[in-house]
N, C-alpha and C. Protein backbone atom coordinates (compact mmCIF):
# COMPACT_ATOMS: atom_id res chain seq x y z
N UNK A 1 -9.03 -6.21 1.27
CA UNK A 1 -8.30 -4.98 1.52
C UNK A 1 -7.79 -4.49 0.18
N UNK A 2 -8.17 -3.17 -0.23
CA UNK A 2 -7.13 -2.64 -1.30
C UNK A 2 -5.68 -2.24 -1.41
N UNK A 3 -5.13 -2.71 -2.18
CA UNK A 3 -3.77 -1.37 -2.72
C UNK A 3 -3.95 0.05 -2.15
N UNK A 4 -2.79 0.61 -1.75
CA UNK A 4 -2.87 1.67 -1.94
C UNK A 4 -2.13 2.80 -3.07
N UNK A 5 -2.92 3.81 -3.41
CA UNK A 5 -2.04 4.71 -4.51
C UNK A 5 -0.78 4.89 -3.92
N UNK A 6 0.26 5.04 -5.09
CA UNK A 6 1.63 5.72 -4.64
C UNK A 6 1.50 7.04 -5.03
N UNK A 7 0.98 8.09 -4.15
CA UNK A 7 0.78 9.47 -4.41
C UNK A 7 2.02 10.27 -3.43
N UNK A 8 3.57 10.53 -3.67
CA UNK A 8 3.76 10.82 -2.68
C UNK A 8 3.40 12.84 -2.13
N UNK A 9 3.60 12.55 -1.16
CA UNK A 9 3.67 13.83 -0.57
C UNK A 9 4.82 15.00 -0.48
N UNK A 10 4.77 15.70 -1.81
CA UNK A 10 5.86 16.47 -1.89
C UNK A 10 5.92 17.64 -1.16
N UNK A 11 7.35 18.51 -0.61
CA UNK A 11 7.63 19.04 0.14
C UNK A 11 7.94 18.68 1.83
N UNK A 12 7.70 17.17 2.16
CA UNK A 12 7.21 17.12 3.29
C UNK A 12 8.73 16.71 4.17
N UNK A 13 9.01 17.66 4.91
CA UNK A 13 10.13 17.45 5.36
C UNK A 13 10.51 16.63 6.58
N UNK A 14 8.84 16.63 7.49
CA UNK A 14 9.09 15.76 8.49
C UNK A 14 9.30 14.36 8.46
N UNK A 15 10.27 13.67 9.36
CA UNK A 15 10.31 12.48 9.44
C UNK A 15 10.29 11.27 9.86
N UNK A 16 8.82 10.58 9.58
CA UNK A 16 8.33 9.85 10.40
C UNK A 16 8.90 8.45 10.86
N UNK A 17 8.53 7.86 12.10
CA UNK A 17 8.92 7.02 12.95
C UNK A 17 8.62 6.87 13.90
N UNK A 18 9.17 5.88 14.70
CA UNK A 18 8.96 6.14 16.38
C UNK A 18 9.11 7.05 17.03
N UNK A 19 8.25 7.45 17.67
CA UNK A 19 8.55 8.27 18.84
C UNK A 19 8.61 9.94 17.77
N UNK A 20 8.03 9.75 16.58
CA UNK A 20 8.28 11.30 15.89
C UNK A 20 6.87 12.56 16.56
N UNK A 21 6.05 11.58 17.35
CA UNK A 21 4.77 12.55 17.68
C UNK A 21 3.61 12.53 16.99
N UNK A 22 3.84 11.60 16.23
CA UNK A 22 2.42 11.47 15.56
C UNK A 22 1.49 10.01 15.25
N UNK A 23 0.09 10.16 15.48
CA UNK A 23 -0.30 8.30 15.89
C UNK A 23 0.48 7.28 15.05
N UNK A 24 0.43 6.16 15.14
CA UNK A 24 0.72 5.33 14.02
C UNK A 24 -0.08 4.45 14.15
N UNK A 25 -0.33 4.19 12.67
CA UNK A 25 -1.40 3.10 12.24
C UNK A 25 -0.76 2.10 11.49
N UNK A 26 -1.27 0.95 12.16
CA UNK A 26 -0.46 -0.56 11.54
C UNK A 26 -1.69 -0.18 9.95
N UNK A 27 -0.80 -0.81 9.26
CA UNK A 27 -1.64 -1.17 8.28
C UNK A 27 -0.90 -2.19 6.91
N UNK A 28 -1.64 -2.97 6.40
CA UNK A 28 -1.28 -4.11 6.10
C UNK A 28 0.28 -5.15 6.21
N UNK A 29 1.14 -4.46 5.52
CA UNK A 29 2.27 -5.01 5.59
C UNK A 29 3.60 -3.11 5.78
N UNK A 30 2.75 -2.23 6.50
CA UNK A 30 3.60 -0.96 6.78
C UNK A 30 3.05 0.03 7.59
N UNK A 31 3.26 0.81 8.23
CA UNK A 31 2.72 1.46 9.40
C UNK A 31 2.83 3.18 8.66
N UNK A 32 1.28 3.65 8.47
CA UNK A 32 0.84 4.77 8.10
C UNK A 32 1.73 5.79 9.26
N UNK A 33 1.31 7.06 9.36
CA UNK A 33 1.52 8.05 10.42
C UNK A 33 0.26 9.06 10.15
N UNK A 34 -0.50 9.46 11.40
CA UNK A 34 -1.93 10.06 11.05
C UNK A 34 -1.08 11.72 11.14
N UNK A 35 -1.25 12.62 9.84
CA UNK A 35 -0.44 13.55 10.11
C UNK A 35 -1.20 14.98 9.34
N UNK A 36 -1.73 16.16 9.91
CA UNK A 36 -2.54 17.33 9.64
C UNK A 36 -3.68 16.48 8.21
N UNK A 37 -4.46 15.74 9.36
CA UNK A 37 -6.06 15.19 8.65
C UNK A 37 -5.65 14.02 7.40
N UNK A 38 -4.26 13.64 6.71
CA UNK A 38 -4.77 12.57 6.06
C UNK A 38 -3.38 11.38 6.61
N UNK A 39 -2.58 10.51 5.71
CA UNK A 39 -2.23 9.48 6.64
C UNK A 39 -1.13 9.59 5.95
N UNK A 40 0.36 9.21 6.31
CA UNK A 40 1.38 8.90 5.64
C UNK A 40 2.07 7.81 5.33
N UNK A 41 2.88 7.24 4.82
CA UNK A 41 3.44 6.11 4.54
C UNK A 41 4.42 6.24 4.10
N UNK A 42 5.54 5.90 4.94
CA UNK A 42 7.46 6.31 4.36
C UNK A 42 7.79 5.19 3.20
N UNK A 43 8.16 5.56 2.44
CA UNK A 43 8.24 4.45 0.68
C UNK A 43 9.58 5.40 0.26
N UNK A 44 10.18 4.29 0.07
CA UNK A 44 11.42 5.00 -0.14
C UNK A 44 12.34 6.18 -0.06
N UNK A 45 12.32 6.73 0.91
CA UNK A 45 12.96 8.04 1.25
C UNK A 45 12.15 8.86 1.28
N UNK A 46 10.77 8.75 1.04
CA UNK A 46 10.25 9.68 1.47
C UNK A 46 8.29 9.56 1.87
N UNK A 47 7.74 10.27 1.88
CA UNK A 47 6.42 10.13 2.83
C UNK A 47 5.40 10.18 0.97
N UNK A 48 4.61 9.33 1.14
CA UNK A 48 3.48 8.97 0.29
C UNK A 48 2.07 9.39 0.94
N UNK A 49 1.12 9.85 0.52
CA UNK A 49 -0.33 9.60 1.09
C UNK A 49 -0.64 8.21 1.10
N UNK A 50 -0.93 7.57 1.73
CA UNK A 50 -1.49 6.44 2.52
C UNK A 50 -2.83 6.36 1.95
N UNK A 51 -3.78 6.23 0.76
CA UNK A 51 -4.95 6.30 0.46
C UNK A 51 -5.44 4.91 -0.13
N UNK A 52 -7.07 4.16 0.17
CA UNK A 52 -7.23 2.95 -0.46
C UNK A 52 -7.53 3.24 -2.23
N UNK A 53 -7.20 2.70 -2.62
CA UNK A 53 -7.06 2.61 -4.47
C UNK A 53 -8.67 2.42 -4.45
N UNK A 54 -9.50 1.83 -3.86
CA UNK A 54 -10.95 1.52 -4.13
C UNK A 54 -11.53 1.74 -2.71
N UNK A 55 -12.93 0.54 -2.73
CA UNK A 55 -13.67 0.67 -1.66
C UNK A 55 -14.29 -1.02 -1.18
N UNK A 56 -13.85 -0.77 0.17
CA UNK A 56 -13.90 -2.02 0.62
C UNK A 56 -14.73 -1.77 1.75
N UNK A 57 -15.83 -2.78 1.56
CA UNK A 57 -16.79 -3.00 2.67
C UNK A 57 -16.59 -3.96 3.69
N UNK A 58 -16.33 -3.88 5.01
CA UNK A 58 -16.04 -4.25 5.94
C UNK A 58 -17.29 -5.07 6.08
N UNK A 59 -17.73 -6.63 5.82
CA UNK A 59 -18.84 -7.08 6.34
C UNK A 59 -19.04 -8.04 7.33
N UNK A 60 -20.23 -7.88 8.10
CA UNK A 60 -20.23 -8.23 9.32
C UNK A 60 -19.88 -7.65 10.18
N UNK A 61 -19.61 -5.76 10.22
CA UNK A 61 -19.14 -5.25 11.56
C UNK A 61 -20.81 -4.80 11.87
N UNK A 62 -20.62 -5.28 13.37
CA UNK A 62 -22.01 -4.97 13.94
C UNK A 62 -21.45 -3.20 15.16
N UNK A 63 -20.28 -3.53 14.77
CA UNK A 63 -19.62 -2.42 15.89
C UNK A 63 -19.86 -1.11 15.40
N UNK A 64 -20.22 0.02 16.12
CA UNK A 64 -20.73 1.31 16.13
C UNK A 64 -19.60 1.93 16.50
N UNK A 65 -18.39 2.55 15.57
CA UNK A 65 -17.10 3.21 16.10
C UNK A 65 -17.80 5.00 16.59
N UNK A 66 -17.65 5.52 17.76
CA UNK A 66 -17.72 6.76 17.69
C UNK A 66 -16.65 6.68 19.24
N UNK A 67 -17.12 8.34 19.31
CA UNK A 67 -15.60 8.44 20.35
C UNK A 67 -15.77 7.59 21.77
N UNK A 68 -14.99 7.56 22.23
CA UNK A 68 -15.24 6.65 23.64
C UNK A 68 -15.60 4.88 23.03
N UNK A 69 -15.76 4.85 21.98
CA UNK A 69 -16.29 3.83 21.37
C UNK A 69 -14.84 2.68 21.77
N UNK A 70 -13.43 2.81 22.31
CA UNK A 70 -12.42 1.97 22.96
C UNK A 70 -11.47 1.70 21.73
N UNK A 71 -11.79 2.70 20.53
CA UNK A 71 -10.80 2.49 19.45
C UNK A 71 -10.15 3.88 19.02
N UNK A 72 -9.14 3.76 18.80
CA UNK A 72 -8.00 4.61 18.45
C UNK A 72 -8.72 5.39 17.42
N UNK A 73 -8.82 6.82 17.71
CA UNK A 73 -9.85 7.51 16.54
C UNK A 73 -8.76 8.52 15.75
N UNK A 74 -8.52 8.28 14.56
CA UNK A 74 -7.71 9.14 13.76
C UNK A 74 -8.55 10.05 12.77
N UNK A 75 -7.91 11.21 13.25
CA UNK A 75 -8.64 12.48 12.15
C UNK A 75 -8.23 12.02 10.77
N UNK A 76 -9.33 12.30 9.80
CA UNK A 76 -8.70 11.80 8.36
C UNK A 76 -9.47 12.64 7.03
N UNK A 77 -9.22 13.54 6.97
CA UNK A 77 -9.74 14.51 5.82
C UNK A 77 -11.21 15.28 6.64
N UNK A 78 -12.40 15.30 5.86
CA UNK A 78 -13.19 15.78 7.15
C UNK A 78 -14.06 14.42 7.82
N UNK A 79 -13.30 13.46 8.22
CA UNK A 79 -14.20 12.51 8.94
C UNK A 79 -13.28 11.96 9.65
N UNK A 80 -13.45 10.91 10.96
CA UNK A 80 -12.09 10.26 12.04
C UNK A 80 -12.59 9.02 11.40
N UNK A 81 -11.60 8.36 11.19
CA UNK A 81 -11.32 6.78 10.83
C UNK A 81 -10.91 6.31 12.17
N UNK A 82 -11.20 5.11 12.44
CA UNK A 82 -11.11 4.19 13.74
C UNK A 82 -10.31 2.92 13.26
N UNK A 83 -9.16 2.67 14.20
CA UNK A 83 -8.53 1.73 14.10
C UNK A 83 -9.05 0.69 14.53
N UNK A 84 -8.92 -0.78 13.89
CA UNK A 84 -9.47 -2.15 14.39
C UNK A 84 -9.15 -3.16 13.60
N UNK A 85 -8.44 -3.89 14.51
CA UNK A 85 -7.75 -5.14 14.18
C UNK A 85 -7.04 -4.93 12.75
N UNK A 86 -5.91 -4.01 13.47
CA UNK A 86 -5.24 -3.76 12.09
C UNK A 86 -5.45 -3.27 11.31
N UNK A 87 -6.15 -2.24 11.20
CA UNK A 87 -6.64 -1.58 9.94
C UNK A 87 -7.77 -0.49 10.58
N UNK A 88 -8.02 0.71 9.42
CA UNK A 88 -8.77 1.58 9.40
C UNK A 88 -9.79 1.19 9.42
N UNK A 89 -11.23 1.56 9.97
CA UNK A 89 -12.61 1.28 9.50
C UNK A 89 -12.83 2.59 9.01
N UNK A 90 -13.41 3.41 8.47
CA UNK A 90 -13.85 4.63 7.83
C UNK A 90 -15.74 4.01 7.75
N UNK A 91 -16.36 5.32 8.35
CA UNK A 91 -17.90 5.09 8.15
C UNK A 91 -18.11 5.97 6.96
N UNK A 92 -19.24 4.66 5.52
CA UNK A 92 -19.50 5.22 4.69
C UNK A 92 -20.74 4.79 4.54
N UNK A 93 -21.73 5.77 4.24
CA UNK A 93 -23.41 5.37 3.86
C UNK A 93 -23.79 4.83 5.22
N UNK A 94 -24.42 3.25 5.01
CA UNK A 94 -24.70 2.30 6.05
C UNK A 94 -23.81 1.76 6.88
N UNK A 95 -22.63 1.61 6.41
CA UNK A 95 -21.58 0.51 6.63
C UNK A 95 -20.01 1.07 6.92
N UNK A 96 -19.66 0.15 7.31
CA UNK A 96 -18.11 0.48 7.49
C UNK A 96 -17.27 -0.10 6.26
N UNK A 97 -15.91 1.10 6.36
CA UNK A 97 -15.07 0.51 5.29
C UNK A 97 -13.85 0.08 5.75
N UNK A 98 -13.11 -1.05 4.95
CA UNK A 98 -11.93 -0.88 5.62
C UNK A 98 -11.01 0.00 4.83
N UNK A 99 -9.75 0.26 5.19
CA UNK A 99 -8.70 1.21 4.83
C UNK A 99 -7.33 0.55 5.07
């Protein structure tokens, strides 16, 4: 799994949490928020983009994420990332990534 950048998201006034209306995605040791196409992450007072620093190949998924596919599908720039076992898969090339 990668790092993620600390890019935060300036201007952003909403504030995420439980019950704020928007999915949440576990992710490693902090819970993203899927919010207008990319992901958030509350870091100290305020909301960060949620992005992987590199690229990580998920190996050994034989699983085919599409809709109905029984996984949590989050819009994410122009493509849906699928939640699984804790984490993003994102389809890239052949393969899945994790996030």
């Amino acid at each position: 799994m990668t790092t993620a950048l600390h890019v935060p998201h300036t201007g952003h006034t909403h504030e995420h949490g439980s019950g704020c209306g928007h999915v949440a995605v576990p992710h490693a040791d902090h819970v993203d928020y899927a919010h207008d196409g990319h992901l958030h992450r509350v870091h100290e007072g305020h909301a960060d983009e949620c992005e992987p620093a590199g690229h990580t190949v998920h190996q050994g998924h034989d699983h085919q994420h599409r809709a109905g596919c029984g996984h949590v599908a989050v819009p994410h720039g122009e493509h849906v990332d699928y939640i699984h076992d804790g984490h993003r898969h994102a389809s890239h090339e052949d393969h899945w990534d994790d996030h």
